[in-house]
C-alpha atoms as a PDB file:
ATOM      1  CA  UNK A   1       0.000   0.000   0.000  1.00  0.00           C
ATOM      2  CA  UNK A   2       2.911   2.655   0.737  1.00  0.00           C
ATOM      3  CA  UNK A   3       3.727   5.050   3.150  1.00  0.00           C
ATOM      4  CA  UNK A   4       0.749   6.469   4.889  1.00  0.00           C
ATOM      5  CA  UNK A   5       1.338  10.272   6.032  1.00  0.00           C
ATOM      6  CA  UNK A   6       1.975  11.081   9.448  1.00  0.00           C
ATOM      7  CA  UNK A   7       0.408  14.392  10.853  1.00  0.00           C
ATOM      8  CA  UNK A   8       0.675  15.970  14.054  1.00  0.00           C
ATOM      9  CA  UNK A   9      -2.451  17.224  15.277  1.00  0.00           C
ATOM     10  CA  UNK A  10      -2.926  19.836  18.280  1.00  0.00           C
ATOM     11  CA  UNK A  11      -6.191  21.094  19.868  1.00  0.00           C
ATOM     12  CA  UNK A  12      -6.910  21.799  23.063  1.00  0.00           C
ATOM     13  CA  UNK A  13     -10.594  21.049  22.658  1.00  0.00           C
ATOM     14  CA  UNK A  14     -10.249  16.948  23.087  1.00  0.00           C
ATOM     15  CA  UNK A  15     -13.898  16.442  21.665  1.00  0.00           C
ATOM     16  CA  UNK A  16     -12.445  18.143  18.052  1.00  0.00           C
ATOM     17  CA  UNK A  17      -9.545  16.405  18.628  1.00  0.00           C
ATOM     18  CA  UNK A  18     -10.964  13.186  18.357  1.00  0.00           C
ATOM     19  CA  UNK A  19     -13.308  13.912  15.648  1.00  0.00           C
ATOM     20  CA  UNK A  20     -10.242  15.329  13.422  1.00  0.00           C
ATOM     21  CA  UNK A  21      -8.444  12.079  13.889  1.00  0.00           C
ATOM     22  CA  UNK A  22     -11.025   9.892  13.159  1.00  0.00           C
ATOM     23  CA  UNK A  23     -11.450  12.212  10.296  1.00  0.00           C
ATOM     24  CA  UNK A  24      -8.032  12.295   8.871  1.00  0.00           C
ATOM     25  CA  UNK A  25      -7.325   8.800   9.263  1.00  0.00           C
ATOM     26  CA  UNK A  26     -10.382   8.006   7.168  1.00  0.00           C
ATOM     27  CA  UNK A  27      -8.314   9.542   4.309  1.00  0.00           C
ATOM     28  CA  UNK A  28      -5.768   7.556   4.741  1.00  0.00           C
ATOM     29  CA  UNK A  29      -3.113   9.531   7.522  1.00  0.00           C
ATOM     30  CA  UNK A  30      -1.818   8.118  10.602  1.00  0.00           C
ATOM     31  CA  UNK A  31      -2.526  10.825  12.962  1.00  0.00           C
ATOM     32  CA  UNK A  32      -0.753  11.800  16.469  1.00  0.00           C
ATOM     33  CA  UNK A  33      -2.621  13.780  19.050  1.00  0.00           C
ATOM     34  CA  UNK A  34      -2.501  15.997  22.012  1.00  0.00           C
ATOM     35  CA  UNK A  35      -4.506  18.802  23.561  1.00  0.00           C
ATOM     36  CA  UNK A  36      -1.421  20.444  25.145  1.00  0.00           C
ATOM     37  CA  UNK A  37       0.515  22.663  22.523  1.00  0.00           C
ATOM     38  CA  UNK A  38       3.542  22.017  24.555  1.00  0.00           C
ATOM     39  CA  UNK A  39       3.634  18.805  24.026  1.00  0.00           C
ATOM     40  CA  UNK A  40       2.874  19.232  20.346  1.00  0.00           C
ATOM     41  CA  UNK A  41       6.239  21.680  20.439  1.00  0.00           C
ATOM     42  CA  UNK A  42       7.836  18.041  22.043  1.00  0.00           C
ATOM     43  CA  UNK A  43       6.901  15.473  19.725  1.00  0.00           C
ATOM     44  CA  UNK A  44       7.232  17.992  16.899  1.00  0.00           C
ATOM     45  CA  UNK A  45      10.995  17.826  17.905  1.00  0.00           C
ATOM     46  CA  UNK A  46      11.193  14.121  18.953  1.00  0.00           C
ATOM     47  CA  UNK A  47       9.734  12.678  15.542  1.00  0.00           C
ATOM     48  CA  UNK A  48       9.685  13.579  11.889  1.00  0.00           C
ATOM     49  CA  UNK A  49       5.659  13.815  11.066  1.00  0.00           C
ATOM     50  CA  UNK A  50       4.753  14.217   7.503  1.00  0.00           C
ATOM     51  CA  UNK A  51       2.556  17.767   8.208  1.00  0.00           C
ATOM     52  CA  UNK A  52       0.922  19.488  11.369  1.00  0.00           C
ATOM     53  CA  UNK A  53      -2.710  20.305  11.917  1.00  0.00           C
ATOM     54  CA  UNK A  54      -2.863  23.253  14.720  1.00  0.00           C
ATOM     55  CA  UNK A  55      -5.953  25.021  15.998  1.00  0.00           C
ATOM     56  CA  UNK A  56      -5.398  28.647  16.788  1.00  0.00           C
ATOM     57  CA  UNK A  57      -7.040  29.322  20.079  1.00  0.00           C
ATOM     58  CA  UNK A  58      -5.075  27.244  22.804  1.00  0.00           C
ATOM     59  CA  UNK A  59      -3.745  28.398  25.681  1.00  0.00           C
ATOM     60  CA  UNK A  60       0.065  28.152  26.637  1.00  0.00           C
ATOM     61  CA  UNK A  61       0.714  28.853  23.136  1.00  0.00           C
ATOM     62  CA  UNK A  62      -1.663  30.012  20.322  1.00  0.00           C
ATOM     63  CA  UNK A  63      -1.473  28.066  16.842  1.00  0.00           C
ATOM     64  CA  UNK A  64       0.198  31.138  15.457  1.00  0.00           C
ATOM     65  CA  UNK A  65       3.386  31.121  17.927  1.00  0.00           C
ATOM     66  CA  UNK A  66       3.148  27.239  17.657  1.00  0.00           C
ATOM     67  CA  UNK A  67       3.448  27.069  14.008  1.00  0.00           C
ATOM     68  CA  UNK A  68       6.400  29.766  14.468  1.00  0.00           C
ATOM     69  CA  UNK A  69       8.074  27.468  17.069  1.00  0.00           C
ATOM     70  CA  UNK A  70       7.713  24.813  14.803  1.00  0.00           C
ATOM     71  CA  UNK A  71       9.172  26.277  11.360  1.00  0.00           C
ATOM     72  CA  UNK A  72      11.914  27.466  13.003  1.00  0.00           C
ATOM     73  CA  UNK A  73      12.978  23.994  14.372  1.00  0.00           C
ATOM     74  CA  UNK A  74      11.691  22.422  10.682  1.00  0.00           C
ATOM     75  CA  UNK A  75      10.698  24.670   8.182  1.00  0.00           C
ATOM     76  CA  UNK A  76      10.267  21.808   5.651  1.00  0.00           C
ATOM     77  CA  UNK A  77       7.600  20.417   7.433  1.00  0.00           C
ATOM     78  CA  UNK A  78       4.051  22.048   6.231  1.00  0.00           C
ATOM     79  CA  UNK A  79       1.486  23.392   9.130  1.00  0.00           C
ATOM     80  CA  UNK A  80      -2.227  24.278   8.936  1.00  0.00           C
ATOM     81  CA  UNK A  81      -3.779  26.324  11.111  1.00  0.00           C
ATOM     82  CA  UNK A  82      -7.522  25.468  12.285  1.00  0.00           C
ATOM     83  CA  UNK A  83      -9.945  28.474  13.884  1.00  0.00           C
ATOM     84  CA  UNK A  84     -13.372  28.648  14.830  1.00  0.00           C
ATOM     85  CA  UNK A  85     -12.461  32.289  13.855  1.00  0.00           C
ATOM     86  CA  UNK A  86     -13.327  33.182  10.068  1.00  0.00           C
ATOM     87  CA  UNK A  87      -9.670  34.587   9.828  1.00  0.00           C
ATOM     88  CA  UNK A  88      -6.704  34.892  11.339  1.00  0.00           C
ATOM     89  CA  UNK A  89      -5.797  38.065  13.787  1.00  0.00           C
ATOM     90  CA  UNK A  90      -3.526  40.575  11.984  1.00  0.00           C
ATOM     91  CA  UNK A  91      -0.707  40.144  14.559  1.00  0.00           C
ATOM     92  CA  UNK A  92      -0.413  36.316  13.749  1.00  0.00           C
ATOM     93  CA  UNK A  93       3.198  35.336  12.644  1.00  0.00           C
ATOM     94  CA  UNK A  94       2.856  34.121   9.335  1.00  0.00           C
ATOM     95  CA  UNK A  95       4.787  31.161  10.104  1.00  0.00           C
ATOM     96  CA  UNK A  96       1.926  28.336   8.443  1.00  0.00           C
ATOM     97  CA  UNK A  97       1.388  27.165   5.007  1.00  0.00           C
ATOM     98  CA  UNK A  98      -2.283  27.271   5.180  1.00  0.00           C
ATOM     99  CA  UNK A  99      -5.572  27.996   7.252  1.00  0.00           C
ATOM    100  CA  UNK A 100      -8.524  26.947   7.681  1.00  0.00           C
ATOM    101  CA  UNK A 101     -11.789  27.873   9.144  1.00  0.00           C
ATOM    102  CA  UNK A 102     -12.998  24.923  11.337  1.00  0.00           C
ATOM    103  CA  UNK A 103     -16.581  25.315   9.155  1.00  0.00           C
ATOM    104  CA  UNK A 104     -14.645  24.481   5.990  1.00  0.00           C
ATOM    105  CA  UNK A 105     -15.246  21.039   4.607  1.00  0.00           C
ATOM    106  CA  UNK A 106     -12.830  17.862   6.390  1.00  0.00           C
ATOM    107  CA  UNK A 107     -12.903  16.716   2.499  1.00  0.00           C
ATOM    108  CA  UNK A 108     -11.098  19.462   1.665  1.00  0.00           C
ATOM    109  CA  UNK A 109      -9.063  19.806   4.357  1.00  0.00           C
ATOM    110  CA  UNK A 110      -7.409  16.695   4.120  1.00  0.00           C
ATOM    111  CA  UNK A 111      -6.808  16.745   0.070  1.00  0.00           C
ATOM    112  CA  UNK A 112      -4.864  20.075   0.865  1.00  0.00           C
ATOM    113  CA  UNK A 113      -2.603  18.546   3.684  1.00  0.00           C
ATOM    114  CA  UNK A 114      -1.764  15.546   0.899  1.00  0.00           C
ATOM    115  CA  UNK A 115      -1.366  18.276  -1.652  1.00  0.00           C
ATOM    116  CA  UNK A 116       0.907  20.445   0.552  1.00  0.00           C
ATOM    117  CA  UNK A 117       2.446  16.897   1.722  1.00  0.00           C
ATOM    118  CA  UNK A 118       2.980  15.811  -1.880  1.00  0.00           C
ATOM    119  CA  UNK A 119       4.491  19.303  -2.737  1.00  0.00           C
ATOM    120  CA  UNK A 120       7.016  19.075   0.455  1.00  0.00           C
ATOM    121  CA  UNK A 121       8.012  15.738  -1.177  1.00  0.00           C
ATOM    122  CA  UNK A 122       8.176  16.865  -4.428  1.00  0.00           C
ATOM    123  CA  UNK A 123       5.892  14.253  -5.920  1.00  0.00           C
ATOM    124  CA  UNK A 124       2.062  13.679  -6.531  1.00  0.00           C
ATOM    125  CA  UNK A 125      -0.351  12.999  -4.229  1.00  0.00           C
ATOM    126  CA  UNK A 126      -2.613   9.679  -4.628  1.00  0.00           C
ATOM    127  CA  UNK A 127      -6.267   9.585  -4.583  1.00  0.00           C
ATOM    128  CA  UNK A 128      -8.384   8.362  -2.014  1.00  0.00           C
ATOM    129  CA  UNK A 129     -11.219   5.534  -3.091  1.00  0.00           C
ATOM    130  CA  UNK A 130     -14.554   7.030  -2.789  1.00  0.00           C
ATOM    131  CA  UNK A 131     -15.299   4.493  -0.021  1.00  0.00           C
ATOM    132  CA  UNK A 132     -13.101   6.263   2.382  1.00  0.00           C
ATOM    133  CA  UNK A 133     -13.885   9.804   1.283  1.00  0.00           C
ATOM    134  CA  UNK A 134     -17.748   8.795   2.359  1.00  0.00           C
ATOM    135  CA  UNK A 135     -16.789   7.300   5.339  1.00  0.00           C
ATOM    136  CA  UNK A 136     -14.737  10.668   6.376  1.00  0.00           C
ATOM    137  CA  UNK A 137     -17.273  13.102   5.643  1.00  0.00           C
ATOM    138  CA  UNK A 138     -20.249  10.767   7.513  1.00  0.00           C
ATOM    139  CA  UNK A 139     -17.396  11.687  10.221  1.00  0.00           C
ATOM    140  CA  UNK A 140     -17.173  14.932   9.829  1.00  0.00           C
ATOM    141  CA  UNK A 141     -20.836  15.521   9.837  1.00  0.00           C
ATOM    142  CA  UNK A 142     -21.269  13.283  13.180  1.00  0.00           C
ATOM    143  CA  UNK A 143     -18.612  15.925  14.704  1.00  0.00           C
ATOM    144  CA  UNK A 144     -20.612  18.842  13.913  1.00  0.00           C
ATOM    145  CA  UNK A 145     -23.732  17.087  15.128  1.00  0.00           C
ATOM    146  CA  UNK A 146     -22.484  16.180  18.588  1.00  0.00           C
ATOM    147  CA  UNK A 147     -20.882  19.687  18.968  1.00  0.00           C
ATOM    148  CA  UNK A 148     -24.060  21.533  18.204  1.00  0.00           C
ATOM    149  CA  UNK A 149     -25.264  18.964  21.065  1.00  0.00           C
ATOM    150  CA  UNK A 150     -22.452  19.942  23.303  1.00  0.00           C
ATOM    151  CA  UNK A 151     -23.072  23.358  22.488  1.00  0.00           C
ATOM    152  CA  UNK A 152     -27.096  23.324  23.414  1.00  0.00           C
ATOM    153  CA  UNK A 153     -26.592  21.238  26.603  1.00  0.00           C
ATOM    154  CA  UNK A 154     -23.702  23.982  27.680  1.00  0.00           C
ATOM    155  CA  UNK A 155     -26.429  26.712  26.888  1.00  0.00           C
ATOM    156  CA  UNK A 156     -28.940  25.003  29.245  1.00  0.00           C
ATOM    157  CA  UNK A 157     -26.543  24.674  31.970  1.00  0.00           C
ATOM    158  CA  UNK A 158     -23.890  27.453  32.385  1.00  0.00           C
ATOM    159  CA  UNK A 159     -25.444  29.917  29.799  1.00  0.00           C
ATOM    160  CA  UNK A 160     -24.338  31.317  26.101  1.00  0.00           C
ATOM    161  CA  UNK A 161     -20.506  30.736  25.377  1.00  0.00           C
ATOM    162  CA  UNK A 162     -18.681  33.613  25.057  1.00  0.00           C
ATOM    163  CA  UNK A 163     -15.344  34.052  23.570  1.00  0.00           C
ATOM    164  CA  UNK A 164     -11.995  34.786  26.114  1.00  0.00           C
ATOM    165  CA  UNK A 165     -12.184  38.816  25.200  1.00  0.00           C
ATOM    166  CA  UNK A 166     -14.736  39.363  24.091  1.00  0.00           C
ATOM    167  CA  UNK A 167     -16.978  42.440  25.136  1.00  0.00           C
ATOM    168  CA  UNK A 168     -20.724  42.120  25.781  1.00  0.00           C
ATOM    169  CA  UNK A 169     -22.122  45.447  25.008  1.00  0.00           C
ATOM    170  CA  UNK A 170     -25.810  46.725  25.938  1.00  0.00           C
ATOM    171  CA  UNK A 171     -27.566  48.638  23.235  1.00  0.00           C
END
């Protein structure tokens, strides 16, 4: 079958996590994960993954002074930066190859880290059987179904969600 690519994928939100790797390794990755950026910044040094998946907001380090941390150590190896946000702030370090907003398809997602992979390697990238591609968006969509869930039963609880600085203003 070949070398399946290894990615490194950091999010403090475990639940996303989870969903990402199932996700991923549906299109044919092998996928390491952890919630702490920290440790990402350790096994980024301690093995040779294939790519890096990051999501912005994290505390400790954001995915911005992650990905920085991590070109500077390998700048050969690709990173993508995942947000809930629609962009990235202007300060960010431009130290990624892509980004992605975390409503942007899993589909597509994954045939840009191969592309970006397959660039890297300076070869093409191989298509994935339908089969799997089904199987990874059914995924995707399940993830997006049980967080609206999470997000509801956190309403109900403990009240709306509101973003770390954000301002709540009173018109």
């Amino acid at each position: 079958m070949g070398h399946k690519p290894t990615l490194l994928c950091v999010d403090d939100d475990v639940q996303c996590l989870a969903i990402r790797k199932i996700m991923l390794e549906a299109f044919g990755f092998k996928v390491t994960t952890t919630p702490d950026p920290r440790q990402g910044l350790r096994l980024h040094a301690a093995h040779k993954f294939d790519a890096a998946v990051l999501d912005f907001q994290m505390p400790f380090l954001n995915g911005g002074e992650l990905a920085k941390s991590m070109k500077m150590a390998r700048p050969d190896v690709p990173v993508v930066i995942l947000s809930g946000l629609p962009y990235l702030p202007a300060e960010t370090p431009e130290y990624y190859d892509r980004f992605f907003c975390k409503t942007e398809s899993g589909i597509k997602l994954a045939q840009e880290i191969r592309e970006l992979i397959a660039t890297r390697n300076g070869g093409g990238g191989s298509q994935l059987p339908v089969g799997k591609r089904l199987i990874a968006a059914a995924g995707v969509a399940l993830g997006f179904a049980s967080q609206g869930l999470n997000d509801i039963r956190h309403r109900i609880f403990h009240g709306p969600v509101i973003a770390k600085g954000a301002v709540a203003s009173v018109g």
